[in-house]
N, C-alpha and C. Protein backbone atom coordinates (compact mmCIF):
# COMPACT_ATOMS: atom_id res chain seq x y z
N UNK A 1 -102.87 74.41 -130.31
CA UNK A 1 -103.11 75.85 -130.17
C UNK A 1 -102.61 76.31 -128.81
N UNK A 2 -101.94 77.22 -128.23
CA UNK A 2 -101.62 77.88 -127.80
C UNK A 2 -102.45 78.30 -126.47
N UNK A 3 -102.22 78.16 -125.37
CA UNK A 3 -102.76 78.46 -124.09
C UNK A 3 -102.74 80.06 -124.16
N UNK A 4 -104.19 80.76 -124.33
CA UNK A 4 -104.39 82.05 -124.52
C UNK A 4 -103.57 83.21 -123.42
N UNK A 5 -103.94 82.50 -122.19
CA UNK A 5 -103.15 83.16 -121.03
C UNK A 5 -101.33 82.83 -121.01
N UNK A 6 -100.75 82.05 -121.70
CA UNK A 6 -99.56 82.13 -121.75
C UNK A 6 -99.13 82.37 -122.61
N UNK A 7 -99.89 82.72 -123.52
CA UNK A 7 -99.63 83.16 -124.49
C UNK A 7 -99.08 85.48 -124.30
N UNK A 8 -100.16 85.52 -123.37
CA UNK A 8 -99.91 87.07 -123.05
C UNK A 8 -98.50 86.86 -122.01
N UNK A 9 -98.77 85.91 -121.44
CA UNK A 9 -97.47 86.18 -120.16
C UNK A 9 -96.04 86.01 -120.83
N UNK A 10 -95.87 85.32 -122.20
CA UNK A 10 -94.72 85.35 -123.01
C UNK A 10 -94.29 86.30 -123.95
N UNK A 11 -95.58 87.21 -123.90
CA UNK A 11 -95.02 88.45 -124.78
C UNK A 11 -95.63 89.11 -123.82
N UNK A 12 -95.47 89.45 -122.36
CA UNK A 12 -95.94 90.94 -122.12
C UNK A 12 -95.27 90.70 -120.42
N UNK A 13 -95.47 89.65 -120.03
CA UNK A 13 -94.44 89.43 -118.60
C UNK A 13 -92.94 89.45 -118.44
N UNK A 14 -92.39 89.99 -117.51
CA UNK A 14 -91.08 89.87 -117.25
C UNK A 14 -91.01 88.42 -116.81
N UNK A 15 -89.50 87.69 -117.38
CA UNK A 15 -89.05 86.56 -117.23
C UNK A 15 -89.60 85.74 -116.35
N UNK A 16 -89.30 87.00 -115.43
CA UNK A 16 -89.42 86.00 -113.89
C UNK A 16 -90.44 84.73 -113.80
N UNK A 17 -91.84 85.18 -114.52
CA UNK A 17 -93.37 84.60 -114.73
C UNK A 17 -92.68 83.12 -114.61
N UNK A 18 -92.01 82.43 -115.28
CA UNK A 18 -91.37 81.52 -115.73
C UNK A 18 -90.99 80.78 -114.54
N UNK A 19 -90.66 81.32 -113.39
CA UNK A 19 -90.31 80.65 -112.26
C UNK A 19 -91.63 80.32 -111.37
N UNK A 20 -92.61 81.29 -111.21
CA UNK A 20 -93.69 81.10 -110.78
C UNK A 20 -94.49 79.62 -111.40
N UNK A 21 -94.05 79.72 -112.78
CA UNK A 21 -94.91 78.15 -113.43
C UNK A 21 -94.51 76.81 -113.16
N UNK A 22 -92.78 77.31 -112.58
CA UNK A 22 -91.86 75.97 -112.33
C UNK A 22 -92.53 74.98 -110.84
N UNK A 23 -92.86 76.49 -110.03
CA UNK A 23 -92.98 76.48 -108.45
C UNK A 23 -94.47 75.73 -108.69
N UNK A 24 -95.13 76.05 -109.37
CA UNK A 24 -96.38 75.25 -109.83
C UNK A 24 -96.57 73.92 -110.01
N UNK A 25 -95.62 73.76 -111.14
CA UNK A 25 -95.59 72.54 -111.46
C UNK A 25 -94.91 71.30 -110.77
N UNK A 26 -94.34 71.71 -109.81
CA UNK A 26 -93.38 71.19 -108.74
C UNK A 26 -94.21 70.98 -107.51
N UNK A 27 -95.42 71.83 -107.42
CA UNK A 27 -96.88 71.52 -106.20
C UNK A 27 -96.03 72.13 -105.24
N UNK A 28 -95.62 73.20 -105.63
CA UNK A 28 -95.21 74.15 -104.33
C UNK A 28 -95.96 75.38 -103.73
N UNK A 29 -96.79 75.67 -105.15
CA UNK A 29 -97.89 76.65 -104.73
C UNK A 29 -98.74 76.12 -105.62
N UNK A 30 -100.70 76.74 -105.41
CA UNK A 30 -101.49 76.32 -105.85
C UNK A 30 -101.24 77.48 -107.20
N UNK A 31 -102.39 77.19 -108.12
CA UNK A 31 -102.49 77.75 -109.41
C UNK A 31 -102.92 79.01 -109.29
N UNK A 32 -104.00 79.29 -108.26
CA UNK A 32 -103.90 80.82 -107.73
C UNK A 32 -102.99 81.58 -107.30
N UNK A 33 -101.90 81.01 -106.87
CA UNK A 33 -100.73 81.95 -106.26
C UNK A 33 -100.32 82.44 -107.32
N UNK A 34 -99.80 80.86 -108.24
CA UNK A 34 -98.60 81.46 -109.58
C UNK A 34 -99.42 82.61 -110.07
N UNK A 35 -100.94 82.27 -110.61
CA UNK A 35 -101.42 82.92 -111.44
C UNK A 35 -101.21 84.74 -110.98
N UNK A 36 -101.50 84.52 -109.66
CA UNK A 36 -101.34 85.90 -109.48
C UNK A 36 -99.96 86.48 -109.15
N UNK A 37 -99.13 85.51 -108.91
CA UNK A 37 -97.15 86.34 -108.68
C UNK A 37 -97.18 86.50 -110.61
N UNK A 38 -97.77 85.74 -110.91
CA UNK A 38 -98.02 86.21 -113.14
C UNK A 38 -97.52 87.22 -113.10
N UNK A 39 -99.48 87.65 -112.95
CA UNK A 39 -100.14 89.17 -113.55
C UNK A 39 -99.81 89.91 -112.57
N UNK A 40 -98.34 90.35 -111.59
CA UNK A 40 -98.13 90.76 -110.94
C UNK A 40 -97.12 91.46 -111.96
N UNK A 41 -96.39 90.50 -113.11
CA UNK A 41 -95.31 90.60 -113.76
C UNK A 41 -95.34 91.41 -115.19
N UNK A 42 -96.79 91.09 -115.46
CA UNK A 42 -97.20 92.10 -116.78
C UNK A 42 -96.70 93.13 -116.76
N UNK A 43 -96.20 93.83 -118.14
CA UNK A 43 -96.04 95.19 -118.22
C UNK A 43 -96.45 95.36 -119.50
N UNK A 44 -97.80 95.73 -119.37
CA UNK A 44 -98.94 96.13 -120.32
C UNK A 44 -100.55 96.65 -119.75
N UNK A 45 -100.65 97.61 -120.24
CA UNK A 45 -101.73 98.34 -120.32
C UNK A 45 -103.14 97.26 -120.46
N UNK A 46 -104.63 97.99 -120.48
CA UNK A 46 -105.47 97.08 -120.73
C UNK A 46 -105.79 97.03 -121.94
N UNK A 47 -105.88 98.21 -122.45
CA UNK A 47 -106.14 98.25 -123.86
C UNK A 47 -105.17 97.32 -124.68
N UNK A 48 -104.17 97.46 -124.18
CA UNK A 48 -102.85 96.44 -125.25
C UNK A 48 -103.19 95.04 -125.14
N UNK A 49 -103.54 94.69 -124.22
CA UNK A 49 -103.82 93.21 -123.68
C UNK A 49 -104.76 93.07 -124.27
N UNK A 50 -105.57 93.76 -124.26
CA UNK A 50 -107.38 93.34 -125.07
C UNK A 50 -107.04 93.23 -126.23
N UNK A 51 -106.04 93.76 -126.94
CA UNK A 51 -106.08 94.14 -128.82
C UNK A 51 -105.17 92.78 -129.01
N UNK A 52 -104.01 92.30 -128.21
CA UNK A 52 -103.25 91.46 -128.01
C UNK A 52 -104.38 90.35 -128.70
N UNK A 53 -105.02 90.12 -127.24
CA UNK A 53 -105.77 88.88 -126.67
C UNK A 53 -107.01 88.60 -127.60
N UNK A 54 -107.51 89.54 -128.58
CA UNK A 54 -108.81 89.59 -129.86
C UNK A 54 -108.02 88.81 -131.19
N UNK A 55 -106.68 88.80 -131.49
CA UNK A 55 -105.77 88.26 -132.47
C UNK A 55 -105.84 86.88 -132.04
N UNK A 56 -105.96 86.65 -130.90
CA UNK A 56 -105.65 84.94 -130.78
C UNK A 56 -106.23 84.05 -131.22
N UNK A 57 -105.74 83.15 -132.19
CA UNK A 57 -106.77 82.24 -132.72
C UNK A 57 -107.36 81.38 -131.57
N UNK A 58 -109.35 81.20 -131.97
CA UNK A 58 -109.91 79.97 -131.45
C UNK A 58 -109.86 78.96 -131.63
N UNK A 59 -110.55 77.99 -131.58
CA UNK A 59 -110.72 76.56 -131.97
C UNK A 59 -112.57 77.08 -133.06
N UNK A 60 -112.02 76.89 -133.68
CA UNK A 60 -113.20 76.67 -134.40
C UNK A 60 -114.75 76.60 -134.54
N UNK A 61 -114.46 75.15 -133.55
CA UNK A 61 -115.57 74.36 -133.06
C UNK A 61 -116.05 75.21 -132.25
N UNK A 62 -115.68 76.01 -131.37
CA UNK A 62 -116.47 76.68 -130.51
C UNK A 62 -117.87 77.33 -130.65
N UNK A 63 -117.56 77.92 -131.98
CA UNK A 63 -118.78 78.66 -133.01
C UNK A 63 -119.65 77.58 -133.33
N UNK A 64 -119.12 76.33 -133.71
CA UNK A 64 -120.16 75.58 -133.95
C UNK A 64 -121.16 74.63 -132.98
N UNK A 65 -120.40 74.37 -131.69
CA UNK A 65 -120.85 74.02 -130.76
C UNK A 65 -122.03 75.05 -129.84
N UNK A 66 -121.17 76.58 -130.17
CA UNK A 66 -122.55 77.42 -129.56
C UNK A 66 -123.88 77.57 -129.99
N UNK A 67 -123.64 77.55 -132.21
CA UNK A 67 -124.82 77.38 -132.74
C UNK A 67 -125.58 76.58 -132.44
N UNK A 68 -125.14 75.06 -131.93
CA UNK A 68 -125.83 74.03 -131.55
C UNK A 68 -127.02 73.80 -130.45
N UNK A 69 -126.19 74.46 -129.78
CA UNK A 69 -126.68 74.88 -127.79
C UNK A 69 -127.37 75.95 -128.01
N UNK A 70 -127.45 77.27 -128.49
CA UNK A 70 -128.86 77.73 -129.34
C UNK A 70 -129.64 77.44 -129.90
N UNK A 71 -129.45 76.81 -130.88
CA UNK A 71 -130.94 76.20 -131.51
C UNK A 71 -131.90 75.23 -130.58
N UNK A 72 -131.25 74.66 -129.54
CA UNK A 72 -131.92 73.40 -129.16
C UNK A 72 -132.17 73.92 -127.81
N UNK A 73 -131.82 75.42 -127.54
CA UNK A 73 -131.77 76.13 -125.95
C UNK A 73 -131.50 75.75 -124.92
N UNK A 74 -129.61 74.82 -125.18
CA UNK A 74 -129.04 74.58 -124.40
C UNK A 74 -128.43 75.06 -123.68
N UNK A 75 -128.15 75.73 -122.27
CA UNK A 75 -127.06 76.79 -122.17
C UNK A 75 -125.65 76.57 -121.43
N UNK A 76 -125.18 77.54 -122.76
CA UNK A 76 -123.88 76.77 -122.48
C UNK A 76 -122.73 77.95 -121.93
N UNK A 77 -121.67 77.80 -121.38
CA UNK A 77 -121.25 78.94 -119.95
C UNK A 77 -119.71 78.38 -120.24
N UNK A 78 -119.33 78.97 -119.90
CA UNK A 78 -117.03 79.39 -120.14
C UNK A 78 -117.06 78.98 -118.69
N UNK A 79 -116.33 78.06 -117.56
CA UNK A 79 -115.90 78.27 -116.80
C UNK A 79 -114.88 78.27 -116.71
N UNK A 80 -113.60 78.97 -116.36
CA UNK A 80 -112.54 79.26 -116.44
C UNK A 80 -111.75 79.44 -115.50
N UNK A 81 -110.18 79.56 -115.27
CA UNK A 81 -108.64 79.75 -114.69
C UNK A 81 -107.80 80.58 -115.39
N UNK A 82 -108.63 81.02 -116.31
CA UNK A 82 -107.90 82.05 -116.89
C UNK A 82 -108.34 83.51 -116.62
N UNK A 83 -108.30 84.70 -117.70
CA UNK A 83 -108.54 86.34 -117.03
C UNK A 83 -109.77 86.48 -117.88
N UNK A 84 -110.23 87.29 -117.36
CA UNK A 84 -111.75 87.81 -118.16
C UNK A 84 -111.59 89.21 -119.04
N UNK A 85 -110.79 89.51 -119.02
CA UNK A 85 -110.46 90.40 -120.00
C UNK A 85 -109.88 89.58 -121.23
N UNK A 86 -108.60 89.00 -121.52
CA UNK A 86 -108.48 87.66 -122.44
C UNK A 86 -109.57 87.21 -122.69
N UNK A 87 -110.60 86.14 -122.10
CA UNK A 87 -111.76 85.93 -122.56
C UNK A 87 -112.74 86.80 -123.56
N UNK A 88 -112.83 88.22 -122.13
CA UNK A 88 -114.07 88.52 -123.29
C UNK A 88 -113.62 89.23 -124.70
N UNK A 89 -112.23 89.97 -124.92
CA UNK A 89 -112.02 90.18 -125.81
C UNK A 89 -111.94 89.22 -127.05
N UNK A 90 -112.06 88.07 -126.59
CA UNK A 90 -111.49 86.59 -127.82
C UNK A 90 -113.44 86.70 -128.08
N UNK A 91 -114.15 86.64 -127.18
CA UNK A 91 -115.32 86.17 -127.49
C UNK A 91 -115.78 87.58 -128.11
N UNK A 92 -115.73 88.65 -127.52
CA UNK A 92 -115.90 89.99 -128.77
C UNK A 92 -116.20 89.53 -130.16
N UNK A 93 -114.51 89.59 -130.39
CA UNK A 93 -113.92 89.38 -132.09
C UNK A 93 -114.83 88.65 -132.67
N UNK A 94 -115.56 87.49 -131.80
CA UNK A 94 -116.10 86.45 -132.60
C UNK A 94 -117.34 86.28 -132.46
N UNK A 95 -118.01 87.56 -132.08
CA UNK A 95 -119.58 87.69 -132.03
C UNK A 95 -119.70 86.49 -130.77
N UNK A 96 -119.32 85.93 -129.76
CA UNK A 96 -119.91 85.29 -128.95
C UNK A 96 -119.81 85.73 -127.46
N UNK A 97 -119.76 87.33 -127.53
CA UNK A 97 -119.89 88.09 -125.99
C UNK A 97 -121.12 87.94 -125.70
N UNK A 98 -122.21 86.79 -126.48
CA UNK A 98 -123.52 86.21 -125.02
C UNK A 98 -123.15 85.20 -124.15
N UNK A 99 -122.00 84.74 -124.37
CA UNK A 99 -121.97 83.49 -123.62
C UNK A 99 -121.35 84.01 -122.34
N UNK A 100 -121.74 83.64 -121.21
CA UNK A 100 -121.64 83.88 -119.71
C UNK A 100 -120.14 83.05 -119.91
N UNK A 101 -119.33 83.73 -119.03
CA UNK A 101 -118.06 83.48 -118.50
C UNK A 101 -118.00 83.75 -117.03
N UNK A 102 -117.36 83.08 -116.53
CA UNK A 102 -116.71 83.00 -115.18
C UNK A 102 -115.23 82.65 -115.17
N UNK A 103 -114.41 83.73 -114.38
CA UNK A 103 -112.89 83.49 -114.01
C UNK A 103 -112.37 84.23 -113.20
N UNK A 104 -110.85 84.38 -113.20
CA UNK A 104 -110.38 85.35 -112.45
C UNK A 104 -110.56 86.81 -113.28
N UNK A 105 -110.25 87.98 -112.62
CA UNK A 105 -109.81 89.14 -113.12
C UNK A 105 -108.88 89.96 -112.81
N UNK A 106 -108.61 90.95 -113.90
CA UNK A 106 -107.84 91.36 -113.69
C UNK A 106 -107.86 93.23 -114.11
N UNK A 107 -107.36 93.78 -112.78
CA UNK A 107 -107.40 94.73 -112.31
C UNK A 107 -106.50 96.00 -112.45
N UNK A 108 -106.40 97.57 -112.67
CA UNK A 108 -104.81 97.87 -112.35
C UNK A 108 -104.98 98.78 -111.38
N UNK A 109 -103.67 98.91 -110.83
CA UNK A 109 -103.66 100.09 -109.54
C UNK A 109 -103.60 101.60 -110.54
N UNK A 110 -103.18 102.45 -109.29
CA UNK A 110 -103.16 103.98 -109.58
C UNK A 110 -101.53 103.68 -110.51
N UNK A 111 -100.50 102.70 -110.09
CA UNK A 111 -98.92 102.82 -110.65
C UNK A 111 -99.36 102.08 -112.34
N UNK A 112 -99.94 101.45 -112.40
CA UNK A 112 -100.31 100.91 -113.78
C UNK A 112 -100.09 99.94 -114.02
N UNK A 113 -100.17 99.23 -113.02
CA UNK A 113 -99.66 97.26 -113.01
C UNK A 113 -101.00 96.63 -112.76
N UNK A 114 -100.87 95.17 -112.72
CA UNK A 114 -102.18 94.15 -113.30
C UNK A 114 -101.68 93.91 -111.68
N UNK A 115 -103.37 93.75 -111.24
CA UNK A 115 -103.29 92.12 -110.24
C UNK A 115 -104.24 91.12 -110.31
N UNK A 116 -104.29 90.12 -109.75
CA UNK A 116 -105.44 89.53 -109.62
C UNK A 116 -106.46 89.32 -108.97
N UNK A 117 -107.73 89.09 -108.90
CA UNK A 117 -108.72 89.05 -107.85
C UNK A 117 -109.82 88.10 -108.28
N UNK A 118 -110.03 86.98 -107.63
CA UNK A 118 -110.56 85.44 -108.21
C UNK A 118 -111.90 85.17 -107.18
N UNK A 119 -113.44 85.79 -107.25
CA UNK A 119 -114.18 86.25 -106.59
C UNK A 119 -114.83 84.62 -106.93
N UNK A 120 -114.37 83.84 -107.58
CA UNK A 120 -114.52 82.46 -107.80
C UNK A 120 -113.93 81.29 -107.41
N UNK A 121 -113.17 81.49 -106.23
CA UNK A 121 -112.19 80.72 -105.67
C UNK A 121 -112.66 80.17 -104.00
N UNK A 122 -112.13 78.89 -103.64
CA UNK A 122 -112.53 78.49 -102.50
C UNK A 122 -111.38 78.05 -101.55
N UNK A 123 -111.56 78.12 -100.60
CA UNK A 123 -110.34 77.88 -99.52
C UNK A 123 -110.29 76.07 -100.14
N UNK A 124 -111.82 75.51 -100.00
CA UNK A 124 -111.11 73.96 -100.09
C UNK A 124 -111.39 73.32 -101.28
N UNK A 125 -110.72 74.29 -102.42
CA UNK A 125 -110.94 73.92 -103.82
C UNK A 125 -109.96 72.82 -103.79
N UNK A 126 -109.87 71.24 -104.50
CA UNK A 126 -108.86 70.09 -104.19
C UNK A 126 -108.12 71.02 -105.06
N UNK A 127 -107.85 71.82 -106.28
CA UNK A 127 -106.90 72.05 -107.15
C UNK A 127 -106.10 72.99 -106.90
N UNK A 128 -106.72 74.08 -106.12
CA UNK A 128 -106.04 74.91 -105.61
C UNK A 128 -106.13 76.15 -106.92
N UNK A 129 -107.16 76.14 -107.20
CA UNK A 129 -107.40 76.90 -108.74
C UNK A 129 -108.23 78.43 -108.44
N UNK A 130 -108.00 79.05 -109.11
CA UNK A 130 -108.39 80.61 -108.84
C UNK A 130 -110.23 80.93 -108.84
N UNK A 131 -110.64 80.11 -110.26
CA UNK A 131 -111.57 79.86 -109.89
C UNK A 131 -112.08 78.16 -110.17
N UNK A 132 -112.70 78.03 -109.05
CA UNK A 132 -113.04 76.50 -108.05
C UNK A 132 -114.32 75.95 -109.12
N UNK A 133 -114.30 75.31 -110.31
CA UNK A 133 -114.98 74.96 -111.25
C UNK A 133 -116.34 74.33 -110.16
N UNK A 134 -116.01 73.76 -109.17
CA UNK A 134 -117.24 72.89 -108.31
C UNK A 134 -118.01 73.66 -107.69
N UNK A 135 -117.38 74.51 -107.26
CA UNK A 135 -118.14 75.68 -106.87
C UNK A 135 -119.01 76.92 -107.14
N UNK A 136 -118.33 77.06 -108.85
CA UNK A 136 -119.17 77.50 -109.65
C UNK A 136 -120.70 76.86 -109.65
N UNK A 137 -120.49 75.70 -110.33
CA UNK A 137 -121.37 75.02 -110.12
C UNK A 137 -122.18 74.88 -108.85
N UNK A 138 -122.19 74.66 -108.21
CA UNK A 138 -122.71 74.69 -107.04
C UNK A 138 -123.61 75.64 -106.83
N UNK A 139 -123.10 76.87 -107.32
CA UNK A 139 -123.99 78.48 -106.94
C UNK A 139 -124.50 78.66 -107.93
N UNK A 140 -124.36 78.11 -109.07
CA UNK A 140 -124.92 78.08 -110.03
C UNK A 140 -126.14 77.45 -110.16
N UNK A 141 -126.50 76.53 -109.44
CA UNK A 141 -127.44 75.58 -109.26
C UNK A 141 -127.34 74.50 -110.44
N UNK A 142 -126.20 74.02 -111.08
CA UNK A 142 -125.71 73.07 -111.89
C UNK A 142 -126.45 71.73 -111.02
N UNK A 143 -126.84 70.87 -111.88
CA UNK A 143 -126.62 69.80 -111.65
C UNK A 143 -125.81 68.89 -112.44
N UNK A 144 -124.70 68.81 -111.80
CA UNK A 144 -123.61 68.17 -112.73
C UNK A 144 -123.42 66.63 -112.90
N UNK A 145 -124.91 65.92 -112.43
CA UNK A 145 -125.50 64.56 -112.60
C UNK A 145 -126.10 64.80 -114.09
N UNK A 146 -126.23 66.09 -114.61
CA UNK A 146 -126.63 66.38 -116.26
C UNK A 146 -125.90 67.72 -117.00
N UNK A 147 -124.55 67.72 -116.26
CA UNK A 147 -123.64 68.36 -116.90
C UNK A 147 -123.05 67.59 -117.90
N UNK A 148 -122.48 68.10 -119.10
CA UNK A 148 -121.42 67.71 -120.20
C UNK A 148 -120.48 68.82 -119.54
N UNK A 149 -119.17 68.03 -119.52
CA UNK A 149 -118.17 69.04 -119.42
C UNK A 149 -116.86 69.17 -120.30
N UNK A 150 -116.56 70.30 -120.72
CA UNK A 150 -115.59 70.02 -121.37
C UNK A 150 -114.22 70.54 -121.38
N UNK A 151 -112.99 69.86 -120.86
CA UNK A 151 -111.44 70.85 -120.05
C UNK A 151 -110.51 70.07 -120.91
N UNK A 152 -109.25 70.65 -120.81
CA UNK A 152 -107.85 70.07 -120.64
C UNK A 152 -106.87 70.15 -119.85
N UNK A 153 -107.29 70.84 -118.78
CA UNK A 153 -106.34 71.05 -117.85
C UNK A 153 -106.52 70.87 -116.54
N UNK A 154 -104.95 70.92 -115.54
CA UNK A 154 -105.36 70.57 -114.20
C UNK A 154 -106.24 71.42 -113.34
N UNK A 155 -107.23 72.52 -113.58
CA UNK A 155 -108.69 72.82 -113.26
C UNK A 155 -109.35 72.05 -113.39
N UNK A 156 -109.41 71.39 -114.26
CA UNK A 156 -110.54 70.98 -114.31
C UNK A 156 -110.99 69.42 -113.83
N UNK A 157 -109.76 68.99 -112.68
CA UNK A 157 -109.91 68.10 -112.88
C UNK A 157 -110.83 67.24 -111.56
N UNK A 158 -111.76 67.95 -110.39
CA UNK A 158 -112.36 67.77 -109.75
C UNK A 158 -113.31 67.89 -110.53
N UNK A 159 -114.07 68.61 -110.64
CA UNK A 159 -115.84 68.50 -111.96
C UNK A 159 -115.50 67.29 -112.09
N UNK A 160 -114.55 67.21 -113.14
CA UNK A 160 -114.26 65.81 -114.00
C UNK A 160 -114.98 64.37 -113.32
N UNK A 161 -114.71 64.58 -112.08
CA UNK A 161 -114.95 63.32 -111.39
C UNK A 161 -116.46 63.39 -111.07
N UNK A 162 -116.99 64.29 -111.57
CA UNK A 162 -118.87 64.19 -111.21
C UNK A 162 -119.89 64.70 -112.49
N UNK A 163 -119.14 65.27 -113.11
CA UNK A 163 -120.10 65.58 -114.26
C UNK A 163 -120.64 64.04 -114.92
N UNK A 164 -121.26 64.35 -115.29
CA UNK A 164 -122.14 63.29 -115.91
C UNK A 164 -121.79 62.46 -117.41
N UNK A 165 -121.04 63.76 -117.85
CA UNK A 165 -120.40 63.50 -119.04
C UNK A 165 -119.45 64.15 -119.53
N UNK A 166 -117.87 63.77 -119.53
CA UNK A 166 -116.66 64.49 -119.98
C UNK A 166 -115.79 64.16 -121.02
N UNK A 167 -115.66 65.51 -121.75
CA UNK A 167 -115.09 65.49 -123.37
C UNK A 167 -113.43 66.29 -122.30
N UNK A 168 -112.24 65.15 -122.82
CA UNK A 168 -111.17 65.69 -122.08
C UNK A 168 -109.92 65.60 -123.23
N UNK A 169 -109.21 66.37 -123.34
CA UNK A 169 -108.15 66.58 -124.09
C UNK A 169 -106.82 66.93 -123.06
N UNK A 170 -105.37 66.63 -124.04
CA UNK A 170 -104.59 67.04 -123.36
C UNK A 170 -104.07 66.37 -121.93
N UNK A 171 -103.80 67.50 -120.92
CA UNK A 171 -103.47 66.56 -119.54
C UNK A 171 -104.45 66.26 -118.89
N UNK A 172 -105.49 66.83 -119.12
CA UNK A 172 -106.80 66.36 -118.41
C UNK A 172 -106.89 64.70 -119.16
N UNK A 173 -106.76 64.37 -120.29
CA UNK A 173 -107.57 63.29 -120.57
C UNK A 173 -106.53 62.20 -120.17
N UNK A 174 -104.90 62.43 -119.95
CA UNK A 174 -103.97 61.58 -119.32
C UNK A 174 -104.09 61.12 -118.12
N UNK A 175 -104.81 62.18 -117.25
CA UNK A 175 -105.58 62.84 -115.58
C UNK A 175 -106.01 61.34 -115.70
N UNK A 176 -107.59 61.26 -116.70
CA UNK A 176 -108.35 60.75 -116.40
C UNK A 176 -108.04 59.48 -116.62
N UNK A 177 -107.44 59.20 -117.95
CA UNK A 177 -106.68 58.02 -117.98
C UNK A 177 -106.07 56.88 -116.55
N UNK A 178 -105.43 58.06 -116.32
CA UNK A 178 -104.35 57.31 -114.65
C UNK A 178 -105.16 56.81 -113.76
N UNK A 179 -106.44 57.81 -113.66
CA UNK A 179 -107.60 57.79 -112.25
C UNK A 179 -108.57 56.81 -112.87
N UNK A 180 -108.42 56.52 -114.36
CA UNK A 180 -109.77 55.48 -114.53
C UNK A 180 -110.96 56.22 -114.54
N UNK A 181 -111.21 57.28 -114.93
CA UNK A 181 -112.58 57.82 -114.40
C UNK A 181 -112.46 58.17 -116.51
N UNK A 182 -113.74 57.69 -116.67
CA UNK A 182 -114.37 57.34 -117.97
C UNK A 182 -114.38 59.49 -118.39
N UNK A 183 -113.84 59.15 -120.04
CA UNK A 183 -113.72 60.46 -120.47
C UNK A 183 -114.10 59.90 -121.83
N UNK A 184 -114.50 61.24 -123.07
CA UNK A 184 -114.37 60.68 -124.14
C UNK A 184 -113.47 61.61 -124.89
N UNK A 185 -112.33 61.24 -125.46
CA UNK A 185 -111.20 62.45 -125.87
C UNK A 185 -111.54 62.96 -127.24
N UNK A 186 -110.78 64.37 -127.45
CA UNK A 186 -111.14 65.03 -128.52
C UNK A 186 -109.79 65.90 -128.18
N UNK A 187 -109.95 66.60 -130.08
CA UNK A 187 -108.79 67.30 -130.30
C UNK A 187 -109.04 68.65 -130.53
N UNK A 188 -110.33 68.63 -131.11
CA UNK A 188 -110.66 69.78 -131.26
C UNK A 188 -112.80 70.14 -130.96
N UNK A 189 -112.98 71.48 -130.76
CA UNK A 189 -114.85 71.58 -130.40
C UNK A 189 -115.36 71.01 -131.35
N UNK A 190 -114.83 70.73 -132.73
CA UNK A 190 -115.45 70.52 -134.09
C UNK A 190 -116.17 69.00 -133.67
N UNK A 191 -115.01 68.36 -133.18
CA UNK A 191 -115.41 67.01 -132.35
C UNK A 191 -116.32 66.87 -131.91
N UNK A 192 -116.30 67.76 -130.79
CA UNK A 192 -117.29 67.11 -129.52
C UNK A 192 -118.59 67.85 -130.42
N UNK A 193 -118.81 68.65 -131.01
CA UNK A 193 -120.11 69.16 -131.11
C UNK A 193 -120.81 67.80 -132.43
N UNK A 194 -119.65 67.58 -132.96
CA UNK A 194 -120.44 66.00 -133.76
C UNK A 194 -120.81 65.03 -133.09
N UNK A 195 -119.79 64.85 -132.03
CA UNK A 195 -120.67 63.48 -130.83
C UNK A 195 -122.05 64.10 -129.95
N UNK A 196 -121.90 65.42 -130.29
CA UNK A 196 -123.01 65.75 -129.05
C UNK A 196 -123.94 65.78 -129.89
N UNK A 197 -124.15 66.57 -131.04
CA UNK A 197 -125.35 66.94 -131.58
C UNK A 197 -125.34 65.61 -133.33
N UNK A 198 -125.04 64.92 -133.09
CA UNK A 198 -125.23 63.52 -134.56
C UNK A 198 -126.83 63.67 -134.86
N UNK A 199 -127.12 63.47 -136.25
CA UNK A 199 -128.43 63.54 -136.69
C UNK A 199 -129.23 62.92 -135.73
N UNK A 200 -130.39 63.03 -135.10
CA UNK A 200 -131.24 62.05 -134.33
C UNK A 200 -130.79 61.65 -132.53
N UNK A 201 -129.53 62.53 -132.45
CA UNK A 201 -129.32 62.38 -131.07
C UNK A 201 -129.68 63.72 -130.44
N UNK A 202 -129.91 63.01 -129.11
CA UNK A 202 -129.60 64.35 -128.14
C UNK A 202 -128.94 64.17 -126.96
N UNK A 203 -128.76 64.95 -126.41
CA UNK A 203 -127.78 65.31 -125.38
C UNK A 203 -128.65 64.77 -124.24
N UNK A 204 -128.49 63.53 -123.31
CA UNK A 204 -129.07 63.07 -122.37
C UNK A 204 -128.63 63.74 -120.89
């Protein structure tokens, strides 16, 4: 499935976006910079982006993993590197605008362009990410000695090394692979919400 946020920057950014991801991936700038030379590049309205960003398919599992973490009054929270407008419009569509999110946002001037502003970000985040997943936590009053966490990407990959328990897909779970630091992989939420919630288990 499709990275929701690049998914808008390929139908709504000028080209350029494309060089910003190179400079990224090359560790020439952190993920906050690109992200924001991005949404510097948009040329789209908010409303368009929201109606855009409500079409995007989820993962499934998500719905079923939230039913789960309700019934048993687990709570469960989006931390994110992506925009909160994308977010909450996806979680709209799908009846799950209770679930608390945290990310960057995104803003427009008086000329009608996007920027960014990441009120979740830390000077000594190791990833260099817009918003600083450890830090969330942190102010959150997480204790991530009884966090489950669950990423695929290079955000997420400080938590990774302290949560208590990590469901990793993608480059995150290659991450963890290389570093040795114990993950359990999945392809999709449908997954992890069967290892988490199996008849007679619970979530330790």
């Amino acid at each position: 499935m499709r990275d929701a946020t690049d998914a808008v920057l390929e139908a709504f950014a000028l080209p350029a976006f494309r060089e910003w991801e190179y400079r990224w991936e090359r560790g020439e700038i952190t993920s906050r910079e690109c992200m924001a030379r991005q949404v510097e590049l948009i040329r789209a309205d908010r409303a368009t982006l929201a109606g855009f960003a409500a079409e995007l398919p989820i993962d499934e599992g998500f719905i079923e993993l939230d039913r789960h973490c309700t019934e048993r009054g687990i709570p469960l929270m989006i931390v994110s590197d992506g925009l909160d407008l994308i977010i909450e419009a996806v979680l709209r569509r799908h009846g799950l605008s209770h679930i608390p999110a945290i990310s960057n946002r995104l803003t427009w001037n008086g000329n009608g362009f996007p920027s960014l502003s990441s009120p979740s970000a830390s000077l000594d985040c190791r990833v260099g990410a817009g918003t600083c997943k450890c830090i969330v936590a942190a102010s959150g009053g997480f204790s991530l000695k009884e966090t489950v966490y669950i990423g695929d990407g290079r955000s997420d990959r400080c938590i990774s090394t302290v949560a208590q328990r990590v469901f990793a897909k993608g480059e995150l779970r290659e991450w963890c692979g290389l570093q040795g630091i114990a993950c359990e992989p999945f392809e999709t939420l449908t997954e992890v919400a069967e290892h988490l919630f199996r008849q007679g288990e619970q979530i330790e």
